[in-house]
C-alpha atoms as a PDB file:
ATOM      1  CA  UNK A   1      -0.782  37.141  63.210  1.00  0.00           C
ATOM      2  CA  UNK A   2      -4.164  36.349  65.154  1.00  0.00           C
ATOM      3  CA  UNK A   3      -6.152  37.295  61.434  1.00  0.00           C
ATOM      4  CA  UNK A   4      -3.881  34.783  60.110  1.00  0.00           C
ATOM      5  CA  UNK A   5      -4.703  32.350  62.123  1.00  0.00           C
ATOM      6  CA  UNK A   6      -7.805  32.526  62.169  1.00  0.00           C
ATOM      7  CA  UNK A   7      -8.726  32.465  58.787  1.00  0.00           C
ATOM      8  CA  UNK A   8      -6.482  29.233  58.416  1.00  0.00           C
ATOM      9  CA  UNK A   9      -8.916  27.690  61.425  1.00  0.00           C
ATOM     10  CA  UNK A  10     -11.914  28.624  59.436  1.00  0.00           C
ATOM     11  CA  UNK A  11     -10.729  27.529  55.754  1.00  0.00           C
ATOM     12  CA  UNK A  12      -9.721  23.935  57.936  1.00  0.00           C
ATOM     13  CA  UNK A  13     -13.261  24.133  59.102  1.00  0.00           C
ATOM     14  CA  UNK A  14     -14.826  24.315  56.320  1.00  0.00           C
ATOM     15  CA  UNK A  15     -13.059  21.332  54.363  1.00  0.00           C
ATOM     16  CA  UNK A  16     -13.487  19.477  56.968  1.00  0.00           C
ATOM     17  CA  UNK A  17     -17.208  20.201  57.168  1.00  0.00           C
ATOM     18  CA  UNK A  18     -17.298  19.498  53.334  1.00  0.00           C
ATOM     19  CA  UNK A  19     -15.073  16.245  53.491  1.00  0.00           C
ATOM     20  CA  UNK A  20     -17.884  14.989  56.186  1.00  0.00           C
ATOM     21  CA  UNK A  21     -20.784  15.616  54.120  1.00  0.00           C
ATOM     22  CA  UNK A  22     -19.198  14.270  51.352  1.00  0.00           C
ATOM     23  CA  UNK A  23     -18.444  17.726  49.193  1.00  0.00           C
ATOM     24  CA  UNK A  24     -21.258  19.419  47.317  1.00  0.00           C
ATOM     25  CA  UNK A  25     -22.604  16.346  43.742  1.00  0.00           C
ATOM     26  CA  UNK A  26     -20.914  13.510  46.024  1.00  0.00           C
ATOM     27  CA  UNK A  27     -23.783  12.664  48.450  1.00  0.00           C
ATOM     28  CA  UNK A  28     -25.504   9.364  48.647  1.00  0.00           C
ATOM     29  CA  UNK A  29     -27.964   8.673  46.407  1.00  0.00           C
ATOM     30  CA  UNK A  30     -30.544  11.371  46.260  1.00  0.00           C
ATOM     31  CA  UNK A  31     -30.152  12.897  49.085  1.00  0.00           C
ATOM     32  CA  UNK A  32     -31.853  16.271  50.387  1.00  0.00           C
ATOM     33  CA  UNK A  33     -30.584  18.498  53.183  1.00  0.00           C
ATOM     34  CA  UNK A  34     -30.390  21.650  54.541  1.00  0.00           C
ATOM     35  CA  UNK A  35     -31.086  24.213  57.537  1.00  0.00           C
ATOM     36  CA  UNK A  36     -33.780  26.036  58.751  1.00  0.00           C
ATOM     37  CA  UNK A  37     -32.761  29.483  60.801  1.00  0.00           C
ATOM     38  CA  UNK A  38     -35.015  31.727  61.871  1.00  0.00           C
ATOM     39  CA  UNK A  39     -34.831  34.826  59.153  1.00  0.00           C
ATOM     40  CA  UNK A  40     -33.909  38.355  61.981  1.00  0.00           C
ATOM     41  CA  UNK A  41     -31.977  36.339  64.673  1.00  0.00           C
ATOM     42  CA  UNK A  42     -30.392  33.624  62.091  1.00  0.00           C
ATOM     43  CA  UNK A  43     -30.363  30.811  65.081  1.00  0.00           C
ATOM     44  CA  UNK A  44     -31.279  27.707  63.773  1.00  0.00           C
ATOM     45  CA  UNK A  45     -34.357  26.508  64.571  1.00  0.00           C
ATOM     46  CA  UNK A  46     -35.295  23.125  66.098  1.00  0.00           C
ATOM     47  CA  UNK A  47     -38.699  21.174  65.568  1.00  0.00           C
ATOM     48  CA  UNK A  48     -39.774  22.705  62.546  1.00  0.00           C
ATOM     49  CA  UNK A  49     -41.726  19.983  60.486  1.00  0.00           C
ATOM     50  CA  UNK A  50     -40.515  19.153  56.827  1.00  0.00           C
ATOM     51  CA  UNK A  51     -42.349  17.644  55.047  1.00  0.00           C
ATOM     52  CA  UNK A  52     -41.778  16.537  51.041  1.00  0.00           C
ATOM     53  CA  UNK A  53     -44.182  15.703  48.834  1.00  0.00           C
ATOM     54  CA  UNK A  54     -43.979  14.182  45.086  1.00  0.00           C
ATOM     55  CA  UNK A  55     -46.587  14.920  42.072  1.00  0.00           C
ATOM     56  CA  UNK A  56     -49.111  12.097  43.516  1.00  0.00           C
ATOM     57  CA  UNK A  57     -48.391  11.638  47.213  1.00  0.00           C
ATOM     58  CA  UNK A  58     -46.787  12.643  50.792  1.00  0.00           C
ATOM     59  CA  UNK A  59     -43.266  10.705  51.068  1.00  0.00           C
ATOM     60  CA  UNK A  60     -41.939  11.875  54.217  1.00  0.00           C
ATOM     61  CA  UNK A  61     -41.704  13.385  57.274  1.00  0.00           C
ATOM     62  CA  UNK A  62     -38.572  14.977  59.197  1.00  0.00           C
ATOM     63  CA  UNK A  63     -37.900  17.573  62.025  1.00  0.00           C
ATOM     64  CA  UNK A  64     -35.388  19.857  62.444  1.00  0.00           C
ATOM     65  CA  UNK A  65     -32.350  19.058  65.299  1.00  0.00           C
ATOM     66  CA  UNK A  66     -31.296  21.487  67.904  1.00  0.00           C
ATOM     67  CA  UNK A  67     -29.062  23.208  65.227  1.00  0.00           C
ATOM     68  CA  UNK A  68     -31.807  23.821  62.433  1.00  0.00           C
ATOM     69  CA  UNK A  69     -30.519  20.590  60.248  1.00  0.00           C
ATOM     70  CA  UNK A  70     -32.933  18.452  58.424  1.00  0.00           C
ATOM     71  CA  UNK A  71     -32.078  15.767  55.924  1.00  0.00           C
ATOM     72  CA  UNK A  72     -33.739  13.277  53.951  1.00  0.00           C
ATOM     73  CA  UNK A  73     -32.287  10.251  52.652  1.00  0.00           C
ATOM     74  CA  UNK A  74     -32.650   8.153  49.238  1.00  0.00           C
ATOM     75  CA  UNK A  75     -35.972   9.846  48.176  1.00  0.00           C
ATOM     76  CA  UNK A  76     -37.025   8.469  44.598  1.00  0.00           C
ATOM     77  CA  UNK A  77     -35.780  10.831  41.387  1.00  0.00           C
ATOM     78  CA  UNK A  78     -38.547  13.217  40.710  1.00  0.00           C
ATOM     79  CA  UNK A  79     -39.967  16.956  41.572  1.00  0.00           C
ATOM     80  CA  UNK A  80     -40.832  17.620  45.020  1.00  0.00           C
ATOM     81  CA  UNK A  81     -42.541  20.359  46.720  1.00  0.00           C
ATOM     82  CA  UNK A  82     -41.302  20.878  50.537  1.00  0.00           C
ATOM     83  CA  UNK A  83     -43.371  22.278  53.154  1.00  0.00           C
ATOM     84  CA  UNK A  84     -41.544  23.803  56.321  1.00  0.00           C
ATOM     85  CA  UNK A  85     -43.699  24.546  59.600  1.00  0.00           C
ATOM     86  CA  UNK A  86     -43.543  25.304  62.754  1.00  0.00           C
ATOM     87  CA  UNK A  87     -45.667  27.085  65.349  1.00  0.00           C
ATOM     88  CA  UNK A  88     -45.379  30.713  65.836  1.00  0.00           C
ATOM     89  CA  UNK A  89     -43.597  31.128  62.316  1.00  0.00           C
ATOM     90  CA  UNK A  90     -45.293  31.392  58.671  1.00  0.00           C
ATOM     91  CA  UNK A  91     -45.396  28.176  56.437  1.00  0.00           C
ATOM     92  CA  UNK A  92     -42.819  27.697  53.824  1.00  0.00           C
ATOM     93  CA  UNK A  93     -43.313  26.205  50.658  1.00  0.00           C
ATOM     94  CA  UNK A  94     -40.437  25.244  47.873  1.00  0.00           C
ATOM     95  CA  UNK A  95     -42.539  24.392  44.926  1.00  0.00           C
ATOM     96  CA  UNK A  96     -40.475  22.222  41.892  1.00  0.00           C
ATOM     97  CA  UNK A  97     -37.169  21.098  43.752  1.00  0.00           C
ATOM     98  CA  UNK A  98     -35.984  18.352  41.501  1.00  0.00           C
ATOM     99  CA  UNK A  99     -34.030  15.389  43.127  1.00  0.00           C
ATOM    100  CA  UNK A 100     -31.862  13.539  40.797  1.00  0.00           C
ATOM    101  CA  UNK A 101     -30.656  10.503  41.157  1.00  0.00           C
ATOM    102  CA  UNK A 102     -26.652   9.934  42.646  1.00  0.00           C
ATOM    103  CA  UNK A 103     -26.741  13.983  43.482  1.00  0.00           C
ATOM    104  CA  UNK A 104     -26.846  15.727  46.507  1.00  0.00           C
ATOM    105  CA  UNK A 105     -29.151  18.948  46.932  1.00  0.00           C
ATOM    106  CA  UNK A 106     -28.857  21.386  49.688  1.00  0.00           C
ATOM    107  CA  UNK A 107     -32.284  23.687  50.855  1.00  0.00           C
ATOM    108  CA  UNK A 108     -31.750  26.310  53.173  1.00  0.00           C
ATOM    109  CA  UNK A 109     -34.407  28.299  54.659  1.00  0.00           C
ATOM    110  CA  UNK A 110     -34.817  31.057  56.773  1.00  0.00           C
ATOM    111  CA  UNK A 111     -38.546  31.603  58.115  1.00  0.00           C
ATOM    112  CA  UNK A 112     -40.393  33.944  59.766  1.00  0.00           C
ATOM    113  CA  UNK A 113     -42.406  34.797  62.718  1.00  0.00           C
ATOM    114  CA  UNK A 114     -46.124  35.433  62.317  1.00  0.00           C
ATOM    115  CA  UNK A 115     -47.915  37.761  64.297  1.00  0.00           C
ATOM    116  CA  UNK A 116     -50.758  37.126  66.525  1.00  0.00           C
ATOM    117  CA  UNK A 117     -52.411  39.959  64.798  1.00  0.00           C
ATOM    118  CA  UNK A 118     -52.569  39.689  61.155  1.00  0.00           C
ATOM    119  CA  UNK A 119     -53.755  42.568  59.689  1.00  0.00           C
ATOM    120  CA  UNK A 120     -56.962  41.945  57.537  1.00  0.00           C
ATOM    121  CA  UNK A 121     -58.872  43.919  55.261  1.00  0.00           C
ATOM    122  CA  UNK A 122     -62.357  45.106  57.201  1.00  0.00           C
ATOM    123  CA  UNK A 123     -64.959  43.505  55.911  1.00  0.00           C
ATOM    124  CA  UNK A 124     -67.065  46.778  55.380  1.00  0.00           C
ATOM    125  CA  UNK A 125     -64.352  47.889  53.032  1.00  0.00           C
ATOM    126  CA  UNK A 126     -65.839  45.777  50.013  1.00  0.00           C
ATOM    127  CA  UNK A 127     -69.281  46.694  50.517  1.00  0.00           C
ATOM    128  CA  UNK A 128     -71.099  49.120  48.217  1.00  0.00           C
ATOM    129  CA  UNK A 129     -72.937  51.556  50.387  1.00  0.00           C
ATOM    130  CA  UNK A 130     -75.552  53.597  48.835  1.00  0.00           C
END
């Protein structure tokens, strides 16, 4: 019985998750959103910059919440590329994300820590001793 259950509270959950956000093509006009979690622990992640930029110029700025969601709101019809940062973790970059216009689009991203001690190729490797 407790499977049952459960399943039902999760299939509730999640239509009335969807009804909130307005089911997937019914968003307002162009809007972009999504969640960043980091990629091994998959915790959202809060404070990561996003940042969207058309063909010609930077448009806008957001920052993750406390549960890794990011949205941006009425952004003109066009191709984007989104940059996702945050200290400690490597930059992401979606190149060609097209935003249409009365369509929602969802981006989620999972990123990755970077090391203090990126390994790099020694320097006398590329030299030609003779």
């Amino acid at each position: 019985m407790k499977p049952k259950m459960l399943l039902l509270s999760a299939s509730l959950l999640g239509f009335a998750v969807a009804q909130a956000s307005g089911g997937p093509g019914t968003g307002k006009k162009d809007d972009l959103n999504g969640v960043v979690i980091h990629a091994e622990s998959k915790k959202p992640l809060k404070d990561v910059s996003v940042t969207a930029y058309s063909l010609t110029k930077k448009e806008k700025v957001v920052l993750t919440d406390g549960s890794g969601n990011f949205a941006f709101d009425e952004l003109k019809t066009g191709t984007y590329r989104f940059i996702f940062e945050k200290a400690g973790f490597k930059k992401i970059t979606r190149e060609k994300v097209i935003v249409k216009t009365d369509e929602a689009f969802q981006l989620n991203i999972e990123m990755i820590e970077s090391s203090d001690f990126d390994i790099m190729p020694s320097p006398f490797h590329f030299t030609d001793i003779k």
